[in-house]
Protein backbone atom coordinates (compact mmCIF):
# COMPACT_ATOMS: atom_id res chain seq x y z
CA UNK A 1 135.19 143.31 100.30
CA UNK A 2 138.59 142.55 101.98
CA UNK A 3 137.68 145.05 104.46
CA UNK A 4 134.65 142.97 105.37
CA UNK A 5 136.66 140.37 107.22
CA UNK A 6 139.66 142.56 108.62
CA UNK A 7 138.71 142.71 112.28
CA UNK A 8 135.37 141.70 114.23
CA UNK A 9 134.41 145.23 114.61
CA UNK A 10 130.28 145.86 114.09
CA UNK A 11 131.30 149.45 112.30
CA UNK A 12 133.63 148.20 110.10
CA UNK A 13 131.68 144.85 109.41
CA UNK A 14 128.64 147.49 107.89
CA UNK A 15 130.32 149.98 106.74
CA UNK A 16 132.51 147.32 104.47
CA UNK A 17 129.39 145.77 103.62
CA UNK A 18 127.27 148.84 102.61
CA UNK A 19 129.98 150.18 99.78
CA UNK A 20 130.34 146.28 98.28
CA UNK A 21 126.72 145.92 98.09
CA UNK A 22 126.03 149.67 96.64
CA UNK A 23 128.42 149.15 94.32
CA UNK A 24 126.41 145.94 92.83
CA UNK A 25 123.63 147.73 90.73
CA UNK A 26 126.42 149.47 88.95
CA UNK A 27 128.45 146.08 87.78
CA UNK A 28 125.51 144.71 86.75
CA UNK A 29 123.74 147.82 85.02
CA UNK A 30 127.60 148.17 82.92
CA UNK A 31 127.61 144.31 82.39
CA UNK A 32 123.63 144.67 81.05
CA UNK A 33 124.49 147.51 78.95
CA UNK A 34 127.69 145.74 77.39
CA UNK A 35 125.58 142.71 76.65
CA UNK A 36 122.79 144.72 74.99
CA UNK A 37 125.25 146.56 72.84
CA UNK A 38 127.71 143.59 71.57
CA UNK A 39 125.61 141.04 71.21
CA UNK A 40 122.82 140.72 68.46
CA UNK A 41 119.36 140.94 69.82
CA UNK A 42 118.16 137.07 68.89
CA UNK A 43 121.34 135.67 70.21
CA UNK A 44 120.38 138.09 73.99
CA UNK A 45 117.90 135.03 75.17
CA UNK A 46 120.87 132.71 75.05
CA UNK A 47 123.44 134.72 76.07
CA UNK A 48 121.57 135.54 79.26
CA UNK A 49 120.62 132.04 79.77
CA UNK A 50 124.66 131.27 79.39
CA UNK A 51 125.04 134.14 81.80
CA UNK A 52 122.57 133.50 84.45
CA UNK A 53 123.70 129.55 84.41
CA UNK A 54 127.49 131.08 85.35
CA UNK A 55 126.60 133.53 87.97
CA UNK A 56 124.18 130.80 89.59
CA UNK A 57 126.57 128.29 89.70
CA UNK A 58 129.01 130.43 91.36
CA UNK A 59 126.82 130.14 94.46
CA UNK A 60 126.72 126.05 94.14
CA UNK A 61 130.55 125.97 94.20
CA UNK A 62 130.89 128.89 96.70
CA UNK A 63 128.54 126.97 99.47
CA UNK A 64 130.43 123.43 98.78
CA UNK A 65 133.86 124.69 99.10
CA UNK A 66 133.67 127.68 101.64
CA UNK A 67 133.43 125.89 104.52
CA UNK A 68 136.00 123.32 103.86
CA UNK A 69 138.67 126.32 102.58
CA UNK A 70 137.44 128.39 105.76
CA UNK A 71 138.57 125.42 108.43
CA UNK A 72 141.77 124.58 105.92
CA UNK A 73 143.26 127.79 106.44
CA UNK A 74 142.12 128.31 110.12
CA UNK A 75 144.15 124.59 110.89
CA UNK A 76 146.93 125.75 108.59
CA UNK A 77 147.54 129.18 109.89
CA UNK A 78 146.64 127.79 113.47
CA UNK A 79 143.63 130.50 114.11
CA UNK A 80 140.02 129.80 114.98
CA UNK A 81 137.29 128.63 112.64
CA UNK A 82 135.54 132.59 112.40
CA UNK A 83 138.74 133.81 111.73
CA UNK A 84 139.40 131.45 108.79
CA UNK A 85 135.68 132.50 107.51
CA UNK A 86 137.76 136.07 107.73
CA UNK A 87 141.01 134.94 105.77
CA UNK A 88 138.63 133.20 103.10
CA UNK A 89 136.59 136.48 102.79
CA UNK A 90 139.66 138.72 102.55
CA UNK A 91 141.07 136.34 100.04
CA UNK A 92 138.21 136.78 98.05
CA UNK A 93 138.25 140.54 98.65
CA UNK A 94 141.96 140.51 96.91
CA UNK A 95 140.85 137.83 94.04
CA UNK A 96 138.17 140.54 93.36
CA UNK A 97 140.44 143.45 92.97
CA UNK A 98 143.09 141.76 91.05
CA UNK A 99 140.53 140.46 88.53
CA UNK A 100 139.12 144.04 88.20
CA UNK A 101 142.41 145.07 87.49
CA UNK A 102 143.61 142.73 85.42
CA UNK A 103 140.03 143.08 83.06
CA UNK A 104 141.11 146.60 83.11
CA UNK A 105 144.27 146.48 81.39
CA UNK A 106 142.65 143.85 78.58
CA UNK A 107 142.37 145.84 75.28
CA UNK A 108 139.38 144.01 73.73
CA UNK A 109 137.11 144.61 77.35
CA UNK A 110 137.40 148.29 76.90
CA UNK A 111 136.68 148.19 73.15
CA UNK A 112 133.30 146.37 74.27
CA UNK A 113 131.94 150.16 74.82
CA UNK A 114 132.64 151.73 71.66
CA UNK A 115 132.10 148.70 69.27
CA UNK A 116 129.00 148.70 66.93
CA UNK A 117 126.87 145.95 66.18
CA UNK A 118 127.77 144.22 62.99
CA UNK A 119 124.92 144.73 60.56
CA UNK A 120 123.30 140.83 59.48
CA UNK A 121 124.79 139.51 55.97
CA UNK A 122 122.53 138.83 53.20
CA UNK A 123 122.34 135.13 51.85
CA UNK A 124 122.63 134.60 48.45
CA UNK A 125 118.54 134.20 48.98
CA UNK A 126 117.59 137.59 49.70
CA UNK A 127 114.75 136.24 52.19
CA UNK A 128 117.32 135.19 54.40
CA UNK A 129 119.55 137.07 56.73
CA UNK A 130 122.31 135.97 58.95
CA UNK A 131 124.01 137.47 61.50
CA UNK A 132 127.77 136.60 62.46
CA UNK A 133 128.41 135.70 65.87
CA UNK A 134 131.93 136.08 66.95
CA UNK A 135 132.71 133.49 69.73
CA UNK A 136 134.98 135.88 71.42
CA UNK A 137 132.17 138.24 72.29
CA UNK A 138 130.24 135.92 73.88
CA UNK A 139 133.28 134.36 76.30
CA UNK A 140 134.45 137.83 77.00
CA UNK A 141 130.74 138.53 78.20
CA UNK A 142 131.39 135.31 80.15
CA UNK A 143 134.69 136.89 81.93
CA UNK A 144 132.30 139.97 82.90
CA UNK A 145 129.40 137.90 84.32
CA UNK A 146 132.53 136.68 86.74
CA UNK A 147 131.70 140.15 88.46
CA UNK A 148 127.61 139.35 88.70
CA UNK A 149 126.64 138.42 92.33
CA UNK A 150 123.07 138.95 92.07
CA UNK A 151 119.95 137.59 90.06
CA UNK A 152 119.51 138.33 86.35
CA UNK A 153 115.89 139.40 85.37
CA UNK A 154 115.52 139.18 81.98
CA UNK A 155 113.60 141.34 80.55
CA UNK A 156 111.37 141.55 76.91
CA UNK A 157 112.41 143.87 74.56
């Protein structure tokens, strides 16, 4: 993505553009498989409501505040208004790739993969089951919908 805004050159503007975009259906296909896997299936309706609401609003804030970053740091670097647009976009290219790599290096992402469900408990009345939900699993889901650019569709299971 920081590639996107290097230089105002049509081949480099596409060809940056192409790779960020292909490489979309594979975030979100990991981050729908993750959230599948760790998260029990009558809790799934509210998790993707939690993680559709987060991606969405990512777009609210990105539209209110892009425009006013974009001319901050073309008056404080003294360079025109498109090339600001470009320092904001190759920001964001960086902030990308250092999140990546910092979710990486965290221990408890990469045991998302290979973690089980936990089976539901049994009540002491043995008509009722209920499942534990462990808070962390649901805000490290959060972190990963931080990735998510494009519309969730949920689907029935």
């Amino acid at each position: 993505m920081a590639a996107f805004g290097l230089k105002e050159n049509i081949v480099l503007i596409c060809t940056s553009g192409f790779c960020f975009f292909a490489m979309l259906p594979l975030a979100n296909n990991c981050l729908d498989y993750l959230v599948r896997t760790n998260i029990p299936g009558d809790l799934q309706g509210r998790a993707w409501g939690l993680i559709g609401f987060l991606s969405q609003i990512g777009y609210v804030v990105a539209y209110g505040t892009a425009g006013l970053l974009a001319d901050g740091i073309a008056k404080g670097m003294k360079l025109g208004v498109g090339r600001g647009a470009a320092a904001v976009i190759i920001l964001s290219g960086v902030l990308l790739g250092l999140t990546a790599a910092v979710l990486y290096r965290i221990q408890s992402v990469k045991e998302l993969e290979t973690q089980l469900p936990e089976e539901p408990e049994q009540s002491e009345d043995k008509n009722v089951t209920r499942e534990k939900v462990q808070i962390n699993c649901i805000t490290r889901q959060t972190v990963l919908s931080f990735w998510q650019n494009s519309h969730l569709i949920i689907k029935p299971e």
